[in-house]
C-alpha atoms as a PDB file:
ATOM      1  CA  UNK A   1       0.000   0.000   0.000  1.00  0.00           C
ATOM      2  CA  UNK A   2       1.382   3.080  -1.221  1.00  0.00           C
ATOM      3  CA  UNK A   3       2.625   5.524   2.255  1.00  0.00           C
ATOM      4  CA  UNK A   4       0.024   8.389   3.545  1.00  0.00           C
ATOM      5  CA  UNK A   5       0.925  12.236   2.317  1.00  0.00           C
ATOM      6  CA  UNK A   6       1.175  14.417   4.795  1.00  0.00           C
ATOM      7  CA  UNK A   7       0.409  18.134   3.744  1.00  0.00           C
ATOM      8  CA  UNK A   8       1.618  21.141   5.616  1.00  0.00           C
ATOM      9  CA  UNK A   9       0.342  24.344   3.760  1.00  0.00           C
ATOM     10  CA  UNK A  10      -1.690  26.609   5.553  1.00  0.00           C
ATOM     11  CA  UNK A  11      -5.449  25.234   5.237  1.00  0.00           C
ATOM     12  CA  UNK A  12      -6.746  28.144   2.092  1.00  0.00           C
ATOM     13  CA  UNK A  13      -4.240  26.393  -0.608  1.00  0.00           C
ATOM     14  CA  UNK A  14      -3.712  22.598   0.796  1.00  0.00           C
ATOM     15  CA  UNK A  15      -7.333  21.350  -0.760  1.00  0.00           C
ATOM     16  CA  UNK A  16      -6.391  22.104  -4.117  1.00  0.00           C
ATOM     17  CA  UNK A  17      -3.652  19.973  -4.076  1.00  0.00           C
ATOM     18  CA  UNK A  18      -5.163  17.431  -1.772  1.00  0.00           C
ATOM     19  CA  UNK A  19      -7.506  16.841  -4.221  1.00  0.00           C
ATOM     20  CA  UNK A  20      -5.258  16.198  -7.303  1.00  0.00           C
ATOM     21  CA  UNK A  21      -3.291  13.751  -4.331  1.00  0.00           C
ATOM     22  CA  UNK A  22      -6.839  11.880  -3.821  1.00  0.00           C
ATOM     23  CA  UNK A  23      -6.575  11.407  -7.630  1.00  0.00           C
ATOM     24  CA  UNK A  24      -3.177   9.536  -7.474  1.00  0.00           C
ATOM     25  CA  UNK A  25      -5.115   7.125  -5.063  1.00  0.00           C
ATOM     26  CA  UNK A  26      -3.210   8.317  -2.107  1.00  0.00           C
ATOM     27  CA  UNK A  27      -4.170   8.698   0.982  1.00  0.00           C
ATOM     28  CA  UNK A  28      -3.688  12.441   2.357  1.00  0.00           C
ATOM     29  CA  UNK A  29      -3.492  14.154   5.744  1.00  0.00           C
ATOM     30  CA  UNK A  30      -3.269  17.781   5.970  1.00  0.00           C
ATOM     31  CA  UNK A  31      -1.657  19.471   8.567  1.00  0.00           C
ATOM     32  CA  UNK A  32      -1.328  23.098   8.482  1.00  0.00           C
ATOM     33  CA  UNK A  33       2.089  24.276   9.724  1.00  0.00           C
ATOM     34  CA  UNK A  34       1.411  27.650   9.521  1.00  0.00           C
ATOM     35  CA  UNK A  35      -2.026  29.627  10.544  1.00  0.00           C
ATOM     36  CA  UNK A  36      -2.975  32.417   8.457  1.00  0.00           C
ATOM     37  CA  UNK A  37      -4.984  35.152   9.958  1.00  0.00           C
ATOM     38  CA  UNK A  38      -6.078  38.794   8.754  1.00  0.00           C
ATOM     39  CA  UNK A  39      -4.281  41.749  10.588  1.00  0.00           C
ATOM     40  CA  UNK A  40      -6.545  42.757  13.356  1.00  0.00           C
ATOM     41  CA  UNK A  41      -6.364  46.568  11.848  1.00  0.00           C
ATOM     42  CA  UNK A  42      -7.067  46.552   7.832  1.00  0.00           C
ATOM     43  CA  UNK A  43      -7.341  50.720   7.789  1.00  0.00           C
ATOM     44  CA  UNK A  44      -3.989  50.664   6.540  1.00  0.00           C
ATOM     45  CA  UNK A  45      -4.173  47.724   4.257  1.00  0.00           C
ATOM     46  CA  UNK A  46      -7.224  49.240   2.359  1.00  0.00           C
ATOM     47  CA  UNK A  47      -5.572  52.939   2.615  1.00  0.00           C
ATOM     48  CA  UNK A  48      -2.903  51.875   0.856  1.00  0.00           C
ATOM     49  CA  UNK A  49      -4.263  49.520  -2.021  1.00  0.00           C
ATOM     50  CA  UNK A  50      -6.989  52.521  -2.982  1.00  0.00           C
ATOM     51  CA  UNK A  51      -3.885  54.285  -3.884  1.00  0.00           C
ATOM     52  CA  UNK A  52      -2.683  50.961  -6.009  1.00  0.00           C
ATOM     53  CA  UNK A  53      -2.774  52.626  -9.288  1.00  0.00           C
ATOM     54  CA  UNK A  54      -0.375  55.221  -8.430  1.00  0.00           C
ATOM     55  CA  UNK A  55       2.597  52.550  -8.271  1.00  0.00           C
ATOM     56  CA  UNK A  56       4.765  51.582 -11.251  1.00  0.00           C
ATOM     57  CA  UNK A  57       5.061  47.812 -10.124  1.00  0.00           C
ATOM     58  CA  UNK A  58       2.933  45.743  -7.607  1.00  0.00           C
ATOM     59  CA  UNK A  59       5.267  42.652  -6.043  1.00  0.00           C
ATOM     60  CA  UNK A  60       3.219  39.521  -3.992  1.00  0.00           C
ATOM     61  CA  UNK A  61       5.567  37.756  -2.171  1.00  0.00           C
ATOM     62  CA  UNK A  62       2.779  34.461  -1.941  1.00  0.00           C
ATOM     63  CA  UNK A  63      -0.551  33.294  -2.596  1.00  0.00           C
ATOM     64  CA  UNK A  64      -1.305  34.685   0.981  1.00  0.00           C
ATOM     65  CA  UNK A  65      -0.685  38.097   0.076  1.00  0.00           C
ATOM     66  CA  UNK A  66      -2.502  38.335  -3.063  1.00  0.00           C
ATOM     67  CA  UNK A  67      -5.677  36.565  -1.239  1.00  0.00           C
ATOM     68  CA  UNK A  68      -5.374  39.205   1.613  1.00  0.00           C
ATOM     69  CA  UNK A  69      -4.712  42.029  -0.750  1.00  0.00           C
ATOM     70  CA  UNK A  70      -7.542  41.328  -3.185  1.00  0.00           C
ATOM     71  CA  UNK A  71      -9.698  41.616  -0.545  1.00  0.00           C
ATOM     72  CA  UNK A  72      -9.527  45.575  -1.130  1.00  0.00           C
ATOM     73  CA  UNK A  73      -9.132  45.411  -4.607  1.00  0.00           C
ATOM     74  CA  UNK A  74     -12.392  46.040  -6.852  1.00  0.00           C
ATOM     75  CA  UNK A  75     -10.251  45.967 -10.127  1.00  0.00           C
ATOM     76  CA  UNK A  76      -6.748  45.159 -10.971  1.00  0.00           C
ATOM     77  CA  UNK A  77      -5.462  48.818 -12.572  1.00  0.00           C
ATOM     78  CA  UNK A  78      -4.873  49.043 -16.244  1.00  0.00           C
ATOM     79  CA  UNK A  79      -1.012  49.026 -17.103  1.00  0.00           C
ATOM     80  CA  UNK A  80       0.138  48.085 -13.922  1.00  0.00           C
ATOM     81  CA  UNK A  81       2.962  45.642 -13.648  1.00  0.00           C
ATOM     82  CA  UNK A  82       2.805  42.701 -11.078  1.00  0.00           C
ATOM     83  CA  UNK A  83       5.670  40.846  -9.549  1.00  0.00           C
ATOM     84  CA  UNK A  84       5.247  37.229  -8.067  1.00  0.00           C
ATOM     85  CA  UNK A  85       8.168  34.666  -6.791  1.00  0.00           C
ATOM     86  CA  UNK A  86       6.578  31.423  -7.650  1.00  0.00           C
ATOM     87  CA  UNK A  87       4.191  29.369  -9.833  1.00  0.00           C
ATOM     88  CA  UNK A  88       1.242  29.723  -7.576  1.00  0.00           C
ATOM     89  CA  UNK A  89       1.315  33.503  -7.347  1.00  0.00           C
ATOM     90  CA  UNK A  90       1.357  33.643 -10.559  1.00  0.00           C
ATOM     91  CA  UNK A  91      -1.959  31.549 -11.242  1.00  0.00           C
ATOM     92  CA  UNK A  92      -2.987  33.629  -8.546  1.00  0.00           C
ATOM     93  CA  UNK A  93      -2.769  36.464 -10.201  1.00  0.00           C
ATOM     94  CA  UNK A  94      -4.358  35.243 -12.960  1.00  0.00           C
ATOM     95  CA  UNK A  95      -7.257  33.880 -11.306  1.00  0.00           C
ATOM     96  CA  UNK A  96      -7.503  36.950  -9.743  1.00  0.00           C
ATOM     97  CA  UNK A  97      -7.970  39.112 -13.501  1.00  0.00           C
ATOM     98  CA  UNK A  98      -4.421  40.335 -14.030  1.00  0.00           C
ATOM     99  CA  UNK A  99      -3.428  39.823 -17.783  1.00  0.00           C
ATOM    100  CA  UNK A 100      -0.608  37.609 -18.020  1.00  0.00           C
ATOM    101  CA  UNK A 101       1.431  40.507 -19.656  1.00  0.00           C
ATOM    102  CA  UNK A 102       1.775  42.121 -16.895  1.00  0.00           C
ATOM    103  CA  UNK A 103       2.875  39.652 -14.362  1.00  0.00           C
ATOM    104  CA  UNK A 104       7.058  39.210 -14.043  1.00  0.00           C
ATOM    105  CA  UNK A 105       8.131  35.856 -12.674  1.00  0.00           C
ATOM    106  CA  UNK A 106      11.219  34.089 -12.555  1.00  0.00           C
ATOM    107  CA  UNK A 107      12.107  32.561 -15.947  1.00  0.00           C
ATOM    108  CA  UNK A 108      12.515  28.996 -14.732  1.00  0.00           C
ATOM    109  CA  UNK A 109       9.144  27.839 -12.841  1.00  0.00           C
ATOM    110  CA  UNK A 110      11.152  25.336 -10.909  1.00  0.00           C
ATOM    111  CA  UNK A 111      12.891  28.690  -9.186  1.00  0.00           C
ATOM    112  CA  UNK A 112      10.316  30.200  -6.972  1.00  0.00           C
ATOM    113  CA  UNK A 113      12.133  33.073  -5.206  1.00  0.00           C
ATOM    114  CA  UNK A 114      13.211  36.197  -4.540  1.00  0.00           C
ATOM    115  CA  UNK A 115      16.634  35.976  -6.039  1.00  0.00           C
ATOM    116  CA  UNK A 116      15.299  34.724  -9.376  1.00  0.00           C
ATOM    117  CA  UNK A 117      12.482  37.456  -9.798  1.00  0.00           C
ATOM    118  CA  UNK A 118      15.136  40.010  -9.176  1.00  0.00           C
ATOM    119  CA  UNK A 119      17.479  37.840 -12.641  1.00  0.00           C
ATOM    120  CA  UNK A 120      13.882  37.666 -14.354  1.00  0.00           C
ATOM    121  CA  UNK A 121      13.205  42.144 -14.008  1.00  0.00           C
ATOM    122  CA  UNK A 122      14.736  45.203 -15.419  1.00  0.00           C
ATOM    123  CA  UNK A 123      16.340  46.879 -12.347  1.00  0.00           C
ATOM    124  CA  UNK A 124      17.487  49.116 -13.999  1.00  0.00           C
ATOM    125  CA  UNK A 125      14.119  50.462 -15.861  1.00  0.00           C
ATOM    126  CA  UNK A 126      12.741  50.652 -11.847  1.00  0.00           C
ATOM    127  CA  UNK A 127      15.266  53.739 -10.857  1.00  0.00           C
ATOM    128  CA  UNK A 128      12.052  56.468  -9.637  1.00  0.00           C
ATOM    129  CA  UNK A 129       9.587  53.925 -10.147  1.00  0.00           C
ATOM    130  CA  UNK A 130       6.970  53.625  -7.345  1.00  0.00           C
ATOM    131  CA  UNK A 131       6.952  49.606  -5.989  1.00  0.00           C
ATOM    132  CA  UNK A 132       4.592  48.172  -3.731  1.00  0.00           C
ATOM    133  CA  UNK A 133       5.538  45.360  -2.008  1.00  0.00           C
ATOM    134  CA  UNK A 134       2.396  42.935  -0.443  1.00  0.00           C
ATOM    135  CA  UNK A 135       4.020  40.242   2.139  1.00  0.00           C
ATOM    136  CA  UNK A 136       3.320  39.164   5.526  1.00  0.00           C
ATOM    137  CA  UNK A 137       4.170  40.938   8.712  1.00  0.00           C
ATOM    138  CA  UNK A 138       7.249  39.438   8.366  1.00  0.00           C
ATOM    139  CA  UNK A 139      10.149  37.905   6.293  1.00  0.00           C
ATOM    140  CA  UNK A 140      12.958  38.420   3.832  1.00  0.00           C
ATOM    141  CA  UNK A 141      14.408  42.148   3.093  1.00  0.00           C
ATOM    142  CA  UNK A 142      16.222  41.119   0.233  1.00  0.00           C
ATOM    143  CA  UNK A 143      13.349  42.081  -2.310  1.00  0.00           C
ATOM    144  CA  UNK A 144      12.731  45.638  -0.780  1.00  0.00           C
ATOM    145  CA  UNK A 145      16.652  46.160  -0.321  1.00  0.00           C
ATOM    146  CA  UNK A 146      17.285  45.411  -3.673  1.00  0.00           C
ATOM    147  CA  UNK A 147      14.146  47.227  -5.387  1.00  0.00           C
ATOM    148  CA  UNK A 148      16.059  50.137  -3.118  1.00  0.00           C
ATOM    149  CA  UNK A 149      19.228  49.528  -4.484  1.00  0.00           C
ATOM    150  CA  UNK A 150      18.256  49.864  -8.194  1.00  0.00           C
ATOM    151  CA  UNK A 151      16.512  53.564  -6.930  1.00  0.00           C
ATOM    152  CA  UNK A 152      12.910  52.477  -6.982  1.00  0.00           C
ATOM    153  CA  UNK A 153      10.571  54.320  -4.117  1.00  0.00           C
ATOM    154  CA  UNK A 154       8.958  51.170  -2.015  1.00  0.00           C
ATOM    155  CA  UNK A 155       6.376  50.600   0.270  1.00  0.00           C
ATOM    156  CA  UNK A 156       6.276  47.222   2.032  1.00  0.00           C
ATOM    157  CA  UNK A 157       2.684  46.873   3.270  1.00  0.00           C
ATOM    158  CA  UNK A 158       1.796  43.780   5.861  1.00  0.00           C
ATOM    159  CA  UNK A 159      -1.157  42.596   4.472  1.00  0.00           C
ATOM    160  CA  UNK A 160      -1.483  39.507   7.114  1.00  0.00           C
ATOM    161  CA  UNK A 161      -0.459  37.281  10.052  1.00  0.00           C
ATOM    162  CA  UNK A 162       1.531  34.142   9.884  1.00  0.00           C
ATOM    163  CA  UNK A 163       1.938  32.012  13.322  1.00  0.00           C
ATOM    164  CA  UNK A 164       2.930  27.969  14.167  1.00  0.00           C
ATOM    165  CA  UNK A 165      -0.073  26.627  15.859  1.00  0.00           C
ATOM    166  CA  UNK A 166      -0.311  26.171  19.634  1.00  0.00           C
ATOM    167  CA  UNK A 167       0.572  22.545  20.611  1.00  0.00           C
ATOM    168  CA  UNK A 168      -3.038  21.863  22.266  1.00  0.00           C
ATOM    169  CA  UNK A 169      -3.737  18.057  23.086  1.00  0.00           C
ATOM    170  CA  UNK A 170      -5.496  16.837  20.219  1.00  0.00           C
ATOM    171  CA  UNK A 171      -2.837  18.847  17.713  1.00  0.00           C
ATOM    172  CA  UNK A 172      -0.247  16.620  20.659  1.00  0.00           C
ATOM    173  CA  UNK A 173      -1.723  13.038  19.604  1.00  0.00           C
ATOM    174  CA  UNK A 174      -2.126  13.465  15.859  1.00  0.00           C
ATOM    175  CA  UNK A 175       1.646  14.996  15.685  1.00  0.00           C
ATOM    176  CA  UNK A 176       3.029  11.719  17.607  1.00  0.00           C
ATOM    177  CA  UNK A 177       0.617   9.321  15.259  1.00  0.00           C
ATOM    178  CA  UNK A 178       2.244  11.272  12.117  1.00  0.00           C
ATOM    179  CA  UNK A 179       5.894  10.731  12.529  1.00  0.00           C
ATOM    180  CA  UNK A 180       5.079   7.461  14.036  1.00  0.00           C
ATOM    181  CA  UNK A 181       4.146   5.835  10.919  1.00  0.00           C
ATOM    182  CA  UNK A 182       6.253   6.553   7.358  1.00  0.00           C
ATOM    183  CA  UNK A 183       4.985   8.851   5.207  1.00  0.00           C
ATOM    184  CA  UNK A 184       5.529  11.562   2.608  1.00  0.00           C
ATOM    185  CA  UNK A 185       5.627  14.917   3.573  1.00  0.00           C
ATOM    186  CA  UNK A 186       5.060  18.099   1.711  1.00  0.00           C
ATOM    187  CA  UNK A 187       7.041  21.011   3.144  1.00  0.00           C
ATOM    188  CA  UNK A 188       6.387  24.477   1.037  1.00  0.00           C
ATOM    189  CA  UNK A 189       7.960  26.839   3.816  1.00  0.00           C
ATOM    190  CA  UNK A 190      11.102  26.661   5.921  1.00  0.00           C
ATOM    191  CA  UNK A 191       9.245  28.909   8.554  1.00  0.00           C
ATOM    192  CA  UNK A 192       6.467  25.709   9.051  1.00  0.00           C
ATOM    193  CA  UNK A 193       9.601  23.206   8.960  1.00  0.00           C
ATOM    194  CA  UNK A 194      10.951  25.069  11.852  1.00  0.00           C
ATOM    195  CA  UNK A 195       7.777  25.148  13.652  1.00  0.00           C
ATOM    196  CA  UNK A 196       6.881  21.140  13.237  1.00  0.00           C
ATOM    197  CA  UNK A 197      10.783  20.858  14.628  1.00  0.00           C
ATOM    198  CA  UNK A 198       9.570  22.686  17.731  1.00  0.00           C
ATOM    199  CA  UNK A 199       6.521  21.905  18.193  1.00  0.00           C
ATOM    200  CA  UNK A 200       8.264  17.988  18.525  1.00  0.00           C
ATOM    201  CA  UNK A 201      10.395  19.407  20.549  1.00  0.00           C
ATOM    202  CA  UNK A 202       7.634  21.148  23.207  1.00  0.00           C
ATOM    203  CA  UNK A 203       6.112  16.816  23.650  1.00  0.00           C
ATOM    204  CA  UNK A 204       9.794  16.085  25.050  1.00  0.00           C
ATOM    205  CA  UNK A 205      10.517  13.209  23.159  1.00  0.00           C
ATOM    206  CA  UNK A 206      13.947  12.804  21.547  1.00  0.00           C
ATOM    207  CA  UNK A 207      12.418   9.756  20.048  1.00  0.00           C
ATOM    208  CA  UNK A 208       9.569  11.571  18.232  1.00  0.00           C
ATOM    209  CA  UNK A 209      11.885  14.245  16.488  1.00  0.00           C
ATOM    210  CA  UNK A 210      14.052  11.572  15.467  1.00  0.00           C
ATOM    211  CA  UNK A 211      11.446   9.993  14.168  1.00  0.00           C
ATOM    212  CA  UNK A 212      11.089  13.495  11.701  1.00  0.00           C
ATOM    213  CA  UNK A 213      14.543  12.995  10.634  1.00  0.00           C
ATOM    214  CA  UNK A 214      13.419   9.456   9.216  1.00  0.00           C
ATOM    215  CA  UNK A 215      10.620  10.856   6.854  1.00  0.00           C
ATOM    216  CA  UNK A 216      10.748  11.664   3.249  1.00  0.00           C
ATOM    217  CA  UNK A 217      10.209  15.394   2.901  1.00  0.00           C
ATOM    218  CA  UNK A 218       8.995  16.898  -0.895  1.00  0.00           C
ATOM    219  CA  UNK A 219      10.622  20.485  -0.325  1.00  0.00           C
ATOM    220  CA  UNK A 220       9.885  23.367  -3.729  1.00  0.00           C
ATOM    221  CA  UNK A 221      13.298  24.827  -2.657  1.00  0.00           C
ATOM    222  CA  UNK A 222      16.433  24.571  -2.140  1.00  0.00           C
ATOM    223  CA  UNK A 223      16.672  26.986   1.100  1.00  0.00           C
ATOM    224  CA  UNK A 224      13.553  24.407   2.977  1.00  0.00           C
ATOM    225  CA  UNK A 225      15.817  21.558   2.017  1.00  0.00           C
ATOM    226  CA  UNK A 226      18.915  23.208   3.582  1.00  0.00           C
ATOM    227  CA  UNK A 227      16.451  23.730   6.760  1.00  0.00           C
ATOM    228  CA  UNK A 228      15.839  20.009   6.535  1.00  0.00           C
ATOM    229  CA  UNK A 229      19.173  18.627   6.419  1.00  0.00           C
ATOM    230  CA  UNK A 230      19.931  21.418   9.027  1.00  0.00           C
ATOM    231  CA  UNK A 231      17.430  19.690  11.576  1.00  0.00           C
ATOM    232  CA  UNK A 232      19.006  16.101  10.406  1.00  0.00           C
ATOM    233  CA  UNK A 233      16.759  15.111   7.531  1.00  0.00           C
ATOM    234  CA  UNK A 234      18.369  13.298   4.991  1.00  0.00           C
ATOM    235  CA  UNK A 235      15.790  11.478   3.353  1.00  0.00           C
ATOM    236  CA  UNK A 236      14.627  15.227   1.481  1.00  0.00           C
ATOM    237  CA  UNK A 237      13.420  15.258  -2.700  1.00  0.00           C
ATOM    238  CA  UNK A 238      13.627  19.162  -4.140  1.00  0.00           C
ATOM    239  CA  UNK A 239      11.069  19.537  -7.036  1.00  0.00           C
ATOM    240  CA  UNK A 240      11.091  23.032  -7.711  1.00  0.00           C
ATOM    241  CA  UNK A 241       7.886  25.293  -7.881  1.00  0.00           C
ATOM    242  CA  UNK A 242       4.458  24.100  -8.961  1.00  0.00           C
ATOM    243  CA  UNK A 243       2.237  21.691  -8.206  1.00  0.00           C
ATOM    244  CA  UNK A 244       3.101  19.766 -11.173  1.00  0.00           C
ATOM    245  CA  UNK A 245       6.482  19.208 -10.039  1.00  0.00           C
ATOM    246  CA  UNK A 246       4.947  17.961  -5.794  1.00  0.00           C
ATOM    247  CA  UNK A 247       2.979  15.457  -8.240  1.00  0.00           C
ATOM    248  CA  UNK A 248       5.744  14.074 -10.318  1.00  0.00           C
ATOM    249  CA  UNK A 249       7.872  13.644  -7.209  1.00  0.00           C
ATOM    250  CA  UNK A 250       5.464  10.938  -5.460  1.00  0.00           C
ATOM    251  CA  UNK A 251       4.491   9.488  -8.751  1.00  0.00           C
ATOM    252  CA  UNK A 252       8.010   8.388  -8.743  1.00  0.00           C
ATOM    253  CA  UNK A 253       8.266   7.047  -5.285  1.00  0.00           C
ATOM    254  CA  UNK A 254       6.561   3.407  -4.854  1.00  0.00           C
END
């Protein structure tokens, strides 16, 4: 019997998936890593996206942000020029209206990040250009640095709330019936890698985080399989970006 899948993205884009998993004739758990939650205060949020079509280029750092952002946005603004770091962004986007055009994403699908959207753009053309940046309330300066760098004007706007989930009893037992058994497990975010790591570590078991380090993880990126081997998993399979790709990778394993 082929071994469970164990799904870790946060609850809004795990069904998807799930579903084309089902479809395989597997047999799929999901287990979000990472809760996703509206800021508590979206004055600023709407302020600033009624004022969307006064910026030269529009950058999502994730699925997340374009879902919290579209909230307060009637009508994506002729001309403007969207930025995304990976495959589902991108169909994001385009479920969301915006011509395909006007969306910049890295060149090579299987690349989904910051460093190849920055390869994939014109830098150069951004010097007095007016960027928005949509992202969580946290993470990675390296798009806003560089954007900087290059002379481009840039807002970073938190558009919502990511958090590991509190280790209650029930979340306790399910956890220590996972890594008990062997499975497959789909990692899209060093953050929730970390937080499954710690949240093994709060039941006080070496045994049960060892247990992690025996899995096989399916990890879209390079830097969430560096966090892997990091924590002692070995047994880690990099796709690249896209669903397609998460597919492919358990059709190949038995």
């Amino acid at each position: 019997m082929p071994r469970p899948v164990i799904l870790t993205r946060p609850i809004a884009q795990a069904e998807p998936l799930a579903g084309r998993i089902r479809a395989l004739g597997r047999e799929v758990e999901v287990l979000p890593l990472l809760e996703i939650s509206p800021l508590p205060d979206q004055a600023p949020l709407r302020t600033a996206l009624a004022q969307l079509a006064s910026y030269d280029l529009a950058a999502f750092v994730s699925p997340n942000a374009i879902e919290a952002a579209f909230a307060h946005i009637e009508k994506w603004p002729q001309g403007l020029r969207a930025a995304v770091v990976g495959e589902g962004s991108r169909q994001a986007l385009l479920a969301k209206g915006v011509p395909a055009s006007q969306i910049a994403s890295p060149a090579d699908p299987a690349h989904s990040d910051t460093e190849h959207l920055l390869q994939a753009l014109d830098l150069a053309a951004l010097r007095g250009a007016r960027v928005l940046i949509v992202r969580g309330e946290s993470g990675r300066e390296l798009m806003a640095d560089s954007f900087r760098a290059a002379g481009a004007d840039v807002t970073v706007l938190p558009a919502y709330r990511r958090a590991v989930p509190a280790l209650t009893p029930a979340l306790a037992a399910r956890l220590q019936a996972l890594v008990a058994a062997d499975a497959d497990w789909i990692i899209t975010s060093s953050e929730a890698l970390r937080g499954l790591a710690g949240l093994l570590e709060q039941l006080n078991s070496v045994k049960i985080v060892a247990s992690l380090q025996h899995q096989h993880l399916i990890v879209p990126h390079s830097r969430i399989a560096d966090t892997a081997r990091g924590l002692g998993c070995q047994n880690v399979t990099l796709t690249g970006s896209g669903d397609e790709r998460v597919l492919a990778a358990l059709q190949s394993r038995p």
